[in-house]
PDB file of N, CA and C in Angstrom:
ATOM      1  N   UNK A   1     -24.151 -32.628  -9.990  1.00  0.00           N
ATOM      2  CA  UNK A   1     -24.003 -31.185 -10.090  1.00  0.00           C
ATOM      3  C   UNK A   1     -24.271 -30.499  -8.753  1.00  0.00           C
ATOM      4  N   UNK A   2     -25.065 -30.937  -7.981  1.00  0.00           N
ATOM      5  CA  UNK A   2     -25.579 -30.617  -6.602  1.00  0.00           C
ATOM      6  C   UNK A   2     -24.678 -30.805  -5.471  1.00  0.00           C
ATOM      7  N   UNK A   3     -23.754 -31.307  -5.694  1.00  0.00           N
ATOM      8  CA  UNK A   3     -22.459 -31.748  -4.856  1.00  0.00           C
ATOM      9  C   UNK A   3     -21.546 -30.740  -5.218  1.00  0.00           C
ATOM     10  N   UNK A   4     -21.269 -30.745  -5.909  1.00  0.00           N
ATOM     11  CA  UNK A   4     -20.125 -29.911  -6.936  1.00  0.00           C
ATOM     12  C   UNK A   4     -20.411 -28.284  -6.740  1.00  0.00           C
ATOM     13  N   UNK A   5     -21.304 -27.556  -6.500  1.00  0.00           N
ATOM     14  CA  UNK A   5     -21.470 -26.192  -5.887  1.00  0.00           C
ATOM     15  C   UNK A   5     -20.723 -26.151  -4.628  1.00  0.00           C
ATOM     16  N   UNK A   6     -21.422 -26.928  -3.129  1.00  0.00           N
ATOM     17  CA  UNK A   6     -21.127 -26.918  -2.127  1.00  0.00           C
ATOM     18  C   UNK A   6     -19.633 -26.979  -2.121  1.00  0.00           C
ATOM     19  N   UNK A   7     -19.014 -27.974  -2.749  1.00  0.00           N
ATOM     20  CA  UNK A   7     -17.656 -28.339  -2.784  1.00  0.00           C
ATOM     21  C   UNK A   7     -16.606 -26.919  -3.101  1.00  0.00           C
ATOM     22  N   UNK A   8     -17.007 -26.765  -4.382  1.00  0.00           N
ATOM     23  CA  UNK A   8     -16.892 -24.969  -4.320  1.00  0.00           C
ATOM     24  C   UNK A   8     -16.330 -24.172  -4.064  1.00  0.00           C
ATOM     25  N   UNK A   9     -17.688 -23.887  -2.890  1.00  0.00           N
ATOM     26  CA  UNK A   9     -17.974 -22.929  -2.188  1.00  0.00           C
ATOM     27  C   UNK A   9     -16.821 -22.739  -1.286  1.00  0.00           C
ATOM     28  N   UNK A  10     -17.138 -23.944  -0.735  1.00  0.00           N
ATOM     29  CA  UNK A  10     -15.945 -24.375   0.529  1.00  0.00           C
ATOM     30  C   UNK A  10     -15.028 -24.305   0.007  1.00  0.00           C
ATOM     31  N   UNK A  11     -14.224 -24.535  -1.330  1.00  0.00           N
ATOM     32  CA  UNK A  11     -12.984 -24.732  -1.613  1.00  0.00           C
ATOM     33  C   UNK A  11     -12.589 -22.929  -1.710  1.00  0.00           C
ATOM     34  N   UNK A  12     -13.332 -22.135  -2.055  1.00  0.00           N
ATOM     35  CA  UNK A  12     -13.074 -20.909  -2.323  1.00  0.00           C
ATOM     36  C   UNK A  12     -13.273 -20.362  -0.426  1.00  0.00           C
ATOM     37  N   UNK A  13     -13.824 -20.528   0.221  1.00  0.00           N
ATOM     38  CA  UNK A  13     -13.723 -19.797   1.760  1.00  0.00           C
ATOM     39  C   UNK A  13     -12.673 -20.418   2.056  1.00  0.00           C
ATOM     40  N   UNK A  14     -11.700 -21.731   2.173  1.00  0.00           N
ATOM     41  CA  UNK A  14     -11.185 -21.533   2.596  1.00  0.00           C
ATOM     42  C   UNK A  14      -9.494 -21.129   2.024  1.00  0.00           C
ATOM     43  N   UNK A  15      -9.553 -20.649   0.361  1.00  0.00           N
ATOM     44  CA  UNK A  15      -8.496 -20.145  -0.094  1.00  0.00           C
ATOM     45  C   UNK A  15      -8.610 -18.973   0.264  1.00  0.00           C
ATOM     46  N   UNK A  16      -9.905 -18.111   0.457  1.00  0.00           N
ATOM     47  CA  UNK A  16      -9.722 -16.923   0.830  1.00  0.00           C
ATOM     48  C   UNK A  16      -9.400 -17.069   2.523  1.00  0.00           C
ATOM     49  N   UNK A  17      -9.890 -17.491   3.064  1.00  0.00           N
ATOM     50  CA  UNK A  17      -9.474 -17.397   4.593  1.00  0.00           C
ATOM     51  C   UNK A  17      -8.097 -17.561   4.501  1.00  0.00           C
ATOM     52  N   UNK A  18      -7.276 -18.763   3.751  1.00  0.00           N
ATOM     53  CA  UNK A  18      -5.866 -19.134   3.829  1.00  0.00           C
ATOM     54  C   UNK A  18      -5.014 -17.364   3.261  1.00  0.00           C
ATOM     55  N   UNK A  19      -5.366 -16.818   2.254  1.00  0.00           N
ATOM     56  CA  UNK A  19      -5.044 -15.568   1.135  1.00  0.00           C
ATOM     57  C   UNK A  19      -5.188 -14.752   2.777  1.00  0.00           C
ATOM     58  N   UNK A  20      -6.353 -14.562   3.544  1.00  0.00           N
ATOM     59  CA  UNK A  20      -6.043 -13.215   4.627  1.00  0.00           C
ATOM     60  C   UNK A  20      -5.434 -13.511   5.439  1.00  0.00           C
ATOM     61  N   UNK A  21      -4.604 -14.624   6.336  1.00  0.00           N
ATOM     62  CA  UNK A  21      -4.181 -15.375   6.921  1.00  0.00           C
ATOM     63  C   UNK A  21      -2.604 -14.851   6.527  1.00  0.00           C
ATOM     64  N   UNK A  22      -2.665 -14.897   5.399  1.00  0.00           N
ATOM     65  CA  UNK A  22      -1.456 -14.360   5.312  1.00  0.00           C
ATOM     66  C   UNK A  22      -0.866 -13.087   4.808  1.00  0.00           C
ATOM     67  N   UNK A  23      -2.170 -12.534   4.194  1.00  0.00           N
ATOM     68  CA  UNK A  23      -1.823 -11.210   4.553  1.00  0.00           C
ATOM     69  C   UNK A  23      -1.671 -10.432   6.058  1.00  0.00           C
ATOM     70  N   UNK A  24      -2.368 -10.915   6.524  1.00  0.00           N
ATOM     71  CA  UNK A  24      -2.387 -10.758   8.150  1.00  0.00           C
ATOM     72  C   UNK A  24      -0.696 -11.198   8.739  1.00  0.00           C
ATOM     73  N   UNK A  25      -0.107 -12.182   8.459  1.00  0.00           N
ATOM     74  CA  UNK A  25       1.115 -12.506   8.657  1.00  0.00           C
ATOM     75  C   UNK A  25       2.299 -10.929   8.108  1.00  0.00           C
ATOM     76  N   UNK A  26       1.989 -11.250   6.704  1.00  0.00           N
ATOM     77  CA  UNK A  26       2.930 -10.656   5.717  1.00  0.00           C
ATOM     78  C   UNK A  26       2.704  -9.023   6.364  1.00  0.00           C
ATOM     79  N   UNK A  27       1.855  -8.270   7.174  1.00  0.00           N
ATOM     80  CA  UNK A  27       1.551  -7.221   7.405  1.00  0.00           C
ATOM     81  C   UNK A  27       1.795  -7.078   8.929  1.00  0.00           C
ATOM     82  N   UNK A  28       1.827  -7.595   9.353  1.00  0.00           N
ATOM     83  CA  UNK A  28       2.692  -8.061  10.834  1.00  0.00           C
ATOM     84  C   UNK A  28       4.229  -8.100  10.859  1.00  0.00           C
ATOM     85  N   UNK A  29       4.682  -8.430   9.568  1.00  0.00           N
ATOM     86  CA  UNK A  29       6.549  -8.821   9.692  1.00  0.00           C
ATOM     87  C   UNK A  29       6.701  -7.559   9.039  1.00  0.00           C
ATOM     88  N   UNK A  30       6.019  -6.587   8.297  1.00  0.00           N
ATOM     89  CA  UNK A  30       6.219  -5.623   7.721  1.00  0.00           C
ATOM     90  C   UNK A  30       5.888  -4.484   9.041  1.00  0.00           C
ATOM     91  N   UNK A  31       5.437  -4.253   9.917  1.00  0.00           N
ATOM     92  CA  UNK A  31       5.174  -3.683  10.998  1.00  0.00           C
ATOM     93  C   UNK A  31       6.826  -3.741  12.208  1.00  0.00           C
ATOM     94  N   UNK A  32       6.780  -5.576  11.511  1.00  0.00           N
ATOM     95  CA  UNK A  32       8.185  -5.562  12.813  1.00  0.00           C
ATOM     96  C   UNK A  32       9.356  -4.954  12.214  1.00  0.00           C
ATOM     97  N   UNK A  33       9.231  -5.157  10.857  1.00  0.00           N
ATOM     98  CA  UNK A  33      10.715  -4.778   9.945  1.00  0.00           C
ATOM     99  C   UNK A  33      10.561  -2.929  10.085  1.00  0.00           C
ATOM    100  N   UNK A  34       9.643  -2.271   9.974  1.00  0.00           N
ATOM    101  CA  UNK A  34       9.606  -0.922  10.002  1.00  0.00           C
ATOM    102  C   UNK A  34       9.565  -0.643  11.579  1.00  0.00           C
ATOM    103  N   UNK A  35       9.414  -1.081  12.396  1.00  0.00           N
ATOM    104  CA  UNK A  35      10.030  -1.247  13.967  1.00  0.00           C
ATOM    105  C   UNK A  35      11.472  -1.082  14.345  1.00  0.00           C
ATOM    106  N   UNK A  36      12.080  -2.070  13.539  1.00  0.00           N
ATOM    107  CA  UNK A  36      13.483  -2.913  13.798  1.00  0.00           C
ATOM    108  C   UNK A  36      14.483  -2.061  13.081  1.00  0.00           C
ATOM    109  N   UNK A  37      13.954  -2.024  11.471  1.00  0.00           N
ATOM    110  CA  UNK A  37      15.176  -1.930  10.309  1.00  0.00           C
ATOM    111  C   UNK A  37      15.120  -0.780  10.009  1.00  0.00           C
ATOM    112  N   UNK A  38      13.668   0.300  10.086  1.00  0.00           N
ATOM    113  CA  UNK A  38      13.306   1.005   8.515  1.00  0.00           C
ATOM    114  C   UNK A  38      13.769   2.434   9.132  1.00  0.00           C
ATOM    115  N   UNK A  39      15.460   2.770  10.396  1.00  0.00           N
ATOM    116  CA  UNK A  39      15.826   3.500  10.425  1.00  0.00           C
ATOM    117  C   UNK A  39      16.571   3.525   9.462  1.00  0.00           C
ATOM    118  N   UNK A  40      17.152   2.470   8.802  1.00  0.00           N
ATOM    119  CA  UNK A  40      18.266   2.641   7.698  1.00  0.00           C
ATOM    120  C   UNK A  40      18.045   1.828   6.703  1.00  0.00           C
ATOM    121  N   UNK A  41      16.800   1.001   6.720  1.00  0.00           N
ATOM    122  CA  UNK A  41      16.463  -0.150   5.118  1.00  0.00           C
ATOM    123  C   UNK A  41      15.120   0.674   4.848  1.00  0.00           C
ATOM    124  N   UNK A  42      15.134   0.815   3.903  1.00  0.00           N
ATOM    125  CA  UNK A  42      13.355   0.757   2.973  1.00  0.00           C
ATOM    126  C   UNK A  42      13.351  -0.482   3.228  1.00  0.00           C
ATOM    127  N   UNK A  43      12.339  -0.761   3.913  1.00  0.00           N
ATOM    128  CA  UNK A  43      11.443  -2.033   3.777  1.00  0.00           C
ATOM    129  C   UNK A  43      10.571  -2.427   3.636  1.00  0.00           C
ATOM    130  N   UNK A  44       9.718  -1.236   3.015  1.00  0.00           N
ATOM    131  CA  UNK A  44       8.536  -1.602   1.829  1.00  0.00           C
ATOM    132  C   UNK A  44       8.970  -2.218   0.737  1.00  0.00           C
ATOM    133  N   UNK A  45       8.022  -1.772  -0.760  1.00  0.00           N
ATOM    134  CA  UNK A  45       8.016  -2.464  -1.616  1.00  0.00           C
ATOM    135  C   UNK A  45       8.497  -1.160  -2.579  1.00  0.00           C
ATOM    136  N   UNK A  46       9.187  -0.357  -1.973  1.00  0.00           N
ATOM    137  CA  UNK A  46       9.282   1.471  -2.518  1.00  0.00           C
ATOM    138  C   UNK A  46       9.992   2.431  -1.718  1.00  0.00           C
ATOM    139  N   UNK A  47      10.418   3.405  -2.322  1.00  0.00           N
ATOM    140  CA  UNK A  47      11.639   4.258  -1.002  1.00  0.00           C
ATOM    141  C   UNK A  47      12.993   4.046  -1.331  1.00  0.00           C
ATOM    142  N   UNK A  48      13.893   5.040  -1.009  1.00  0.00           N
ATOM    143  CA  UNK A  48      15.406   4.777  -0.781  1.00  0.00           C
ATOM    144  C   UNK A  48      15.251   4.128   0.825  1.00  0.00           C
ATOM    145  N   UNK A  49      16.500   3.694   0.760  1.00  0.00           N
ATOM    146  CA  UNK A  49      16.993   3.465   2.046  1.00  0.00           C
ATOM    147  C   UNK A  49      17.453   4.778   3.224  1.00  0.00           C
ATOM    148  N   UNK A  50      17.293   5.236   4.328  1.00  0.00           N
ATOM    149  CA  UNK A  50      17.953   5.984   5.159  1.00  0.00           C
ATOM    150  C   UNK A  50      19.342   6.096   5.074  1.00  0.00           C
ATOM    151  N   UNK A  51      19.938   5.102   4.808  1.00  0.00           N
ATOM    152  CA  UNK A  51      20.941   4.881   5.446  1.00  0.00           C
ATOM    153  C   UNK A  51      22.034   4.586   4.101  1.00  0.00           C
ATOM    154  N   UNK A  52      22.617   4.568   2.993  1.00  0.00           N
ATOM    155  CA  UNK A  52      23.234   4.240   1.625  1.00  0.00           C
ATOM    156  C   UNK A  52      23.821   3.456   1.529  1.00  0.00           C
ATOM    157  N   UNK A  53      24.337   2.473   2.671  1.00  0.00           N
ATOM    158  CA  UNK A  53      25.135   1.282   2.549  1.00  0.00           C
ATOM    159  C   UNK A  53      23.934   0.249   3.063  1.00  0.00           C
ATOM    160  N   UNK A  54      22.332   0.365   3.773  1.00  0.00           N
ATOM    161  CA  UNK A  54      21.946  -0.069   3.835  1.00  0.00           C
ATOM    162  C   UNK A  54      20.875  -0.775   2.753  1.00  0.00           C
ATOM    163  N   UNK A  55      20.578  -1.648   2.219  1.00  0.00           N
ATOM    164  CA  UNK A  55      20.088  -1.979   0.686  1.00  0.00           C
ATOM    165  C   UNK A  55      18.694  -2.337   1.149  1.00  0.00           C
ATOM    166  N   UNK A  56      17.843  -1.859   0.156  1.00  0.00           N
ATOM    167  CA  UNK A  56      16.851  -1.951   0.715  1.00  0.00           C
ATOM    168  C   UNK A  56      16.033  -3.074   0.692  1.00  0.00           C
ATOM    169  N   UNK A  57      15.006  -3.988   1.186  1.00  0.00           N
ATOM    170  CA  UNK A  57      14.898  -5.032   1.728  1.00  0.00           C
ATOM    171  C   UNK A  57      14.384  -5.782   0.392  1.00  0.00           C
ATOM    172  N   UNK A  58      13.335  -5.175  -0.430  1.00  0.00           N
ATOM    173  CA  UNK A  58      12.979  -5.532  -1.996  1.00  0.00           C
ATOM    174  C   UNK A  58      13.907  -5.964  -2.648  1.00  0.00           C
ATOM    175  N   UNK A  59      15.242  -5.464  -2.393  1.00  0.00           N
ATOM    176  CA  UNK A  59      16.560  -6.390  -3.199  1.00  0.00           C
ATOM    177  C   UNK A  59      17.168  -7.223  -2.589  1.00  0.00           C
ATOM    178  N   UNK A  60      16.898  -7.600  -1.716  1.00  0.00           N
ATOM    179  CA  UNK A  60      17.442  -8.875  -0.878  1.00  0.00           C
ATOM    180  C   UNK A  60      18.289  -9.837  -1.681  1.00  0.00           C
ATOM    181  N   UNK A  61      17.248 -10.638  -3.180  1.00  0.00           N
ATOM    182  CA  UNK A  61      17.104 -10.898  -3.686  1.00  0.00           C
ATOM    183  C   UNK A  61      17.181 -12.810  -3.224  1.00  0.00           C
ATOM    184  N   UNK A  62      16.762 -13.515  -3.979  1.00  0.00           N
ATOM    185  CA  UNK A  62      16.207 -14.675  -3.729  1.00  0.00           C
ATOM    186  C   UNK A  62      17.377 -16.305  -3.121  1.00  0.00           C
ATOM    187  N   UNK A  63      18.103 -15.733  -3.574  1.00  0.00           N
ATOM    188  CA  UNK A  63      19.419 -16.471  -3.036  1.00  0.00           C
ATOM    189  C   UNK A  63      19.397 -16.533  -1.745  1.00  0.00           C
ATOM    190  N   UNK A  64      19.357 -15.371  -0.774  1.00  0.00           N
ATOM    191  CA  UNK A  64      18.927 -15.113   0.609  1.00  0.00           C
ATOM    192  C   UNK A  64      17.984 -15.912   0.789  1.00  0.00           C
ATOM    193  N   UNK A  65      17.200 -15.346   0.569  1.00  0.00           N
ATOM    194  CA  UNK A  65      15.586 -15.811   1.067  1.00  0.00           C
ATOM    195  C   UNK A  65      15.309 -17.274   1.023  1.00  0.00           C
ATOM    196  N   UNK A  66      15.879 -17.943  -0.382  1.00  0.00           N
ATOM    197  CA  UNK A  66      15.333 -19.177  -0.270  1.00  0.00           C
ATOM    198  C   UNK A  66      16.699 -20.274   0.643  1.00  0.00           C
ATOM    199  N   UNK A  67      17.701 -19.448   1.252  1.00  0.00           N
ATOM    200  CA  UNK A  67      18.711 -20.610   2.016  1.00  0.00           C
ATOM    201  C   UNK A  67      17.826 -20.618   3.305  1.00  0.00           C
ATOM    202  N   UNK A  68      18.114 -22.089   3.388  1.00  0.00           N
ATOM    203  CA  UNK A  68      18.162 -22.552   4.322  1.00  0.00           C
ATOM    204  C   UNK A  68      18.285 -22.524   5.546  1.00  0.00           C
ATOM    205  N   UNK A  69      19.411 -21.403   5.399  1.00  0.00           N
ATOM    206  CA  UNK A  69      20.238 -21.267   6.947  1.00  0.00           C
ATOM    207  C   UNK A  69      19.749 -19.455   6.875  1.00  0.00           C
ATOM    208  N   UNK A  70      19.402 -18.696   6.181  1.00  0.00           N
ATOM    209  CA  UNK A  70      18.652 -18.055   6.779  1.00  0.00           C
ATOM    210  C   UNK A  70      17.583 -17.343   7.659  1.00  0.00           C
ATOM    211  N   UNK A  71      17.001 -18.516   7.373  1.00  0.00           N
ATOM    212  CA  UNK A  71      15.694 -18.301   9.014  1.00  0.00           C
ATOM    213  C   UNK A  71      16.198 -18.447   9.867  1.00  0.00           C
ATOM    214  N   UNK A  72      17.070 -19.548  10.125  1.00  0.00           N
ATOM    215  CA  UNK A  72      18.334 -19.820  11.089  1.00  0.00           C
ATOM    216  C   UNK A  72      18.804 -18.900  11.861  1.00  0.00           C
ATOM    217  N   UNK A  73      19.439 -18.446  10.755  1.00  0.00           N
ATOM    218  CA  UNK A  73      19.803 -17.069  11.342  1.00  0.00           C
ATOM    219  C   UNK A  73      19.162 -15.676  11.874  1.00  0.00           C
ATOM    220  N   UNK A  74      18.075 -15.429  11.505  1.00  0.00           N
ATOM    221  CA  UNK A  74      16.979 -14.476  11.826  1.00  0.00           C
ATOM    222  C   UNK A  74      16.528 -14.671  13.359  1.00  0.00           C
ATOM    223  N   UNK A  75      16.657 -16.566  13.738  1.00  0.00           N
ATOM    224  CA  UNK A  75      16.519 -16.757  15.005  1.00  0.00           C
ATOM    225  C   UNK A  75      17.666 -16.502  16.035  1.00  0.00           C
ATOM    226  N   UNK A  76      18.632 -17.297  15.238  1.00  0.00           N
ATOM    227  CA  UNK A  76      19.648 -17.130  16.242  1.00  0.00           C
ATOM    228  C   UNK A  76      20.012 -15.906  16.548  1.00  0.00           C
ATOM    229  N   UNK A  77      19.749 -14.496  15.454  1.00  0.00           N
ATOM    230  CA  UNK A  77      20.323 -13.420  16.120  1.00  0.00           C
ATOM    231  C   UNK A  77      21.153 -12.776  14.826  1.00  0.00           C
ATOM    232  N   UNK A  78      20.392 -11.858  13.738  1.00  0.00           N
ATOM    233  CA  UNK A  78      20.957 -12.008  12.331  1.00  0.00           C
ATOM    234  C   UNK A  78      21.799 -10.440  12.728  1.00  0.00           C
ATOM    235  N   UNK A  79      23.032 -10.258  12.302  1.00  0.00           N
ATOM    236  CA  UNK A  79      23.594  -9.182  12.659  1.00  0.00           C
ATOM    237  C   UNK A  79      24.507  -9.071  11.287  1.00  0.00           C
ATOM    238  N   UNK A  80      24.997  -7.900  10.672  1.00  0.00           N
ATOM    239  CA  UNK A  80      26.117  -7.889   9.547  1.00  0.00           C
ATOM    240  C   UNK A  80      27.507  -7.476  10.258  1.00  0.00           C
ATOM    241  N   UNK A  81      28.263  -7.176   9.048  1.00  0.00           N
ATOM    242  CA  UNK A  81      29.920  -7.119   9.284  1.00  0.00           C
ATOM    243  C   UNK A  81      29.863  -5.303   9.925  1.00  0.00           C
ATOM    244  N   UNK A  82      28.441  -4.464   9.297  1.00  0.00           N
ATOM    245  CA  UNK A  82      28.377  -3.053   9.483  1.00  0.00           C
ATOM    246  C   UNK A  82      28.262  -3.064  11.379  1.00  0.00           C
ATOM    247  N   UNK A  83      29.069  -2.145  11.805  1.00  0.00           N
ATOM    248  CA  UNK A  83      28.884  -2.127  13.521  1.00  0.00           C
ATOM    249  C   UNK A  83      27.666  -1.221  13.705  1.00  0.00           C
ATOM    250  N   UNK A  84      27.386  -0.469  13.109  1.00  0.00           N
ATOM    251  CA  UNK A  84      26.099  -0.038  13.307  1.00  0.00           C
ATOM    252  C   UNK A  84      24.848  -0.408  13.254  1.00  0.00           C
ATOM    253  N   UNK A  85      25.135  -1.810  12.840  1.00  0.00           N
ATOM    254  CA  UNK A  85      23.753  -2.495  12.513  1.00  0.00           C
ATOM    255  C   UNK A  85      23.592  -3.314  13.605  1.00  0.00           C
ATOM    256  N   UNK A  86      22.541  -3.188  14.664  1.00  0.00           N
ATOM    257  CA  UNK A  86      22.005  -4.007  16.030  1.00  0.00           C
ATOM    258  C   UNK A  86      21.835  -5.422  15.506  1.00  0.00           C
ATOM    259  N   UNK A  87      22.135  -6.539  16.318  1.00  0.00           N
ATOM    260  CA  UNK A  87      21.478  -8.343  16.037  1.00  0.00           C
ATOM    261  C   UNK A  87      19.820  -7.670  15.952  1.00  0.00           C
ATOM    262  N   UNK A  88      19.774  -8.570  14.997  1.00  0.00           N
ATOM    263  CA  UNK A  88      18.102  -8.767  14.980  1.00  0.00           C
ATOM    264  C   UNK A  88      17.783 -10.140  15.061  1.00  0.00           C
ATOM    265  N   UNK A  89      16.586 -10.316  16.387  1.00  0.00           N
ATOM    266  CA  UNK A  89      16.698 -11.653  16.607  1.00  0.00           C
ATOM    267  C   UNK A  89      14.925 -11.944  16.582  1.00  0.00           C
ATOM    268  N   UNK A  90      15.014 -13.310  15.901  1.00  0.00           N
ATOM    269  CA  UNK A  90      13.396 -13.560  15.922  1.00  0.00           C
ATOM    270  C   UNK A  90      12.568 -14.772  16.424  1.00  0.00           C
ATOM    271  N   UNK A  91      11.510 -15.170  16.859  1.00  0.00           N
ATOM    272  CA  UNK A  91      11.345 -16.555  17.355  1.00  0.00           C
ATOM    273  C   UNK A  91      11.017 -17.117  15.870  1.00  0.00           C
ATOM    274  N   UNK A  92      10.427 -18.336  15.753  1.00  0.00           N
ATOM    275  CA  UNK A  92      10.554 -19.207  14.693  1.00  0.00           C
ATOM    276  C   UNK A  92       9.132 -18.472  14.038  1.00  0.00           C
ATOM    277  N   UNK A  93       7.846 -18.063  14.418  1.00  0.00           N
ATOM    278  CA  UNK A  93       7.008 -17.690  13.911  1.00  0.00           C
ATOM    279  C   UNK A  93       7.555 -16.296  13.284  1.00  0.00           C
ATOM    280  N   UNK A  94       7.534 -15.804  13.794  1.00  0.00           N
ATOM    281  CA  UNK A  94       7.929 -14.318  13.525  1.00  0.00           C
ATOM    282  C   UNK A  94       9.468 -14.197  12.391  1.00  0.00           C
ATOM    283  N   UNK A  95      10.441 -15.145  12.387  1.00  0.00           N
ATOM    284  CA  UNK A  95      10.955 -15.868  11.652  1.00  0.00           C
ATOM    285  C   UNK A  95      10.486 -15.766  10.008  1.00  0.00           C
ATOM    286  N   UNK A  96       9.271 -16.808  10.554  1.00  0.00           N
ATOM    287  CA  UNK A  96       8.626 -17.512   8.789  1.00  0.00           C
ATOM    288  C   UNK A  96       7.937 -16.270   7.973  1.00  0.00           C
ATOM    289  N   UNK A  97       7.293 -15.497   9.290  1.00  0.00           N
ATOM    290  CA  UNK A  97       6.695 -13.949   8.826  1.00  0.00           C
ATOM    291  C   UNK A  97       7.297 -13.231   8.271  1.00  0.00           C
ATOM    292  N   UNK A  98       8.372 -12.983   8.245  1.00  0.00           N
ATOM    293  CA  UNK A  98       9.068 -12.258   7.876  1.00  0.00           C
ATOM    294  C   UNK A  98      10.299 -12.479   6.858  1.00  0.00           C
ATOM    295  N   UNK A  99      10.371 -13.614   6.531  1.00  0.00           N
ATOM    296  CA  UNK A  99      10.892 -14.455   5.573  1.00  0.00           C
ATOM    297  C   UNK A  99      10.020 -14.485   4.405  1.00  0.00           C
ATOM    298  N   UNK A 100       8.528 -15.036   4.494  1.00  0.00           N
ATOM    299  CA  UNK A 100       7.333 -14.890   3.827  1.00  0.00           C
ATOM    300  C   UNK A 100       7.038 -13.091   3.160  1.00  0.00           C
ATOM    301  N   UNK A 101       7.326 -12.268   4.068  1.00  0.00           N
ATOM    302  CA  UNK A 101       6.966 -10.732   3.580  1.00  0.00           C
ATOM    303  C   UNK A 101       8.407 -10.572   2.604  1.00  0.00           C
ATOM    304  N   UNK A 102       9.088 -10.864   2.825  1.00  0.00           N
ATOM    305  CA  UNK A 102      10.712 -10.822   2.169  1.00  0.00           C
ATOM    306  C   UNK A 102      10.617 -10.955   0.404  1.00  0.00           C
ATOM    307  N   UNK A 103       9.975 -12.278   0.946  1.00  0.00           N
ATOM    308  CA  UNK A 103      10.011 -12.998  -0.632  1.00  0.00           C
ATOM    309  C   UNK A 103       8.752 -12.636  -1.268  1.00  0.00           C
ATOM    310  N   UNK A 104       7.442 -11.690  -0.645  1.00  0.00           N
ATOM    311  CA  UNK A 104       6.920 -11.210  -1.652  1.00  0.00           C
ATOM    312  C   UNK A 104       6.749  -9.876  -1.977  1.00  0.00           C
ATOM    313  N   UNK A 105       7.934  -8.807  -1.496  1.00  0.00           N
ATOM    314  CA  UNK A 105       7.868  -7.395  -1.867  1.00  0.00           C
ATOM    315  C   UNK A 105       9.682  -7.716  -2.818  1.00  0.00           C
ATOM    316  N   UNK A 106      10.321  -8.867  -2.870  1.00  0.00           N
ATOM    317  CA  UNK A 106      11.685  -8.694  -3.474  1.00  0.00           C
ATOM    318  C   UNK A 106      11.118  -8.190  -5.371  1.00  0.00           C
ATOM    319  N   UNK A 107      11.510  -7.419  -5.682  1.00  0.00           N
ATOM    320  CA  UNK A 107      11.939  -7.026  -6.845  1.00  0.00           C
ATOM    321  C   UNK A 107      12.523  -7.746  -8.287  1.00  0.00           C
ATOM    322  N   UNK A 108      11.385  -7.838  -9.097  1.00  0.00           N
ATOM    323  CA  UNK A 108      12.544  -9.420 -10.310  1.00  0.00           C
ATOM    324  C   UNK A 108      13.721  -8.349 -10.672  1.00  0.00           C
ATOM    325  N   UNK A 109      14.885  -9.099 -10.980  1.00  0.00           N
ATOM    326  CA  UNK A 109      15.886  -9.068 -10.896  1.00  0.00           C
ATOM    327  C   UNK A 109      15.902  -8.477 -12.694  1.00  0.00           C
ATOM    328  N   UNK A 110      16.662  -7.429 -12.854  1.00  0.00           N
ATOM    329  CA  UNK A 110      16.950  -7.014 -14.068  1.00  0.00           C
ATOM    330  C   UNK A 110      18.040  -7.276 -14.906  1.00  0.00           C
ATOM    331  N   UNK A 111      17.488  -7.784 -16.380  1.00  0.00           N
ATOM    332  CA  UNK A 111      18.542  -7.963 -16.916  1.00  0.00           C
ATOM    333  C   UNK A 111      19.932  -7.443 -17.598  1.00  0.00           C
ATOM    334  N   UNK A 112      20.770  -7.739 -17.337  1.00  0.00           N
ATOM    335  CA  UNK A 112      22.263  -7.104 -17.599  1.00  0.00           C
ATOM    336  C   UNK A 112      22.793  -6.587 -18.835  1.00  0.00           C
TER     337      UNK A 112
END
C-alpha cells in the first residue's frame, strides 16, 4: 500500500504537467491562427466568420484534420482556390499545434 500512493502521485503530476503542456501548445496555435486567419475565419470555438465564404475553423470537420497529407500541407505552404486567401505556411511544430487546436475546438457534426 506504501508503494502504491507514491506511484500515484507521480502518475497524476505528470498527467497534469502532460494536460498544461498542451494547453500551452493548443493556446499558442490559437494565438497564431487569430494572427494569420481570424481576418476572415472565426477561429475560436464561437463567432461568425469575417469574411462568408470563409468557414469557420470549428467546422473544419474531421476528415481534414485527421489526413495525412494535411500537416503536409500546413508546412509546405496551405493556400485555397479563393485568391484572397494568403499561403499559410508552418514549421513541423507549429504544424502539430495547430492541427492539435483544430481537432479540439471542431464542432460534432449534426445530424441530417
Amino acid at each position: 500500500m506504501n508503494r502504491v500512493v507514491p506511484a500515484l502521485l507521480a502518475v497524476g503530476i505528470l498527467w497534469s504537467t502532460a494536460s498544461q503542456a498542451l494547453d500551452l501548445e493548443q493556446r499558442r496555435a490559437e494565438a497564431m491562427l487569430q494572427r494569420m486567419c481570424a481576418r476572415c475565419h472565426a477561429v475560436g470555438r464561437a463567432g461568425t466568420s469575417r469574411n462568408e465564404l470563409a468557414p469557420p475553423f470549428r467546422n473544419l470537420g474531421e476528415n481534414k484534420l485527421y489526413d495525412p497529407d494535411f500537416m503536409q500541407r500546413l508546412q509546405d505552404g496551405y493556400s485555397s482556390i479563393h485568391r484572397s486567401m494568403p499561403t499559410a505556411r508552418f514549421g513541423r511544430d507549429d504544424a502539430e499545434a495547430v492541427v492539435s487546436y483544430l481537432r479540439a475546438i471542431q464542432e460534432p457534426r449534426k445530424p441530417k
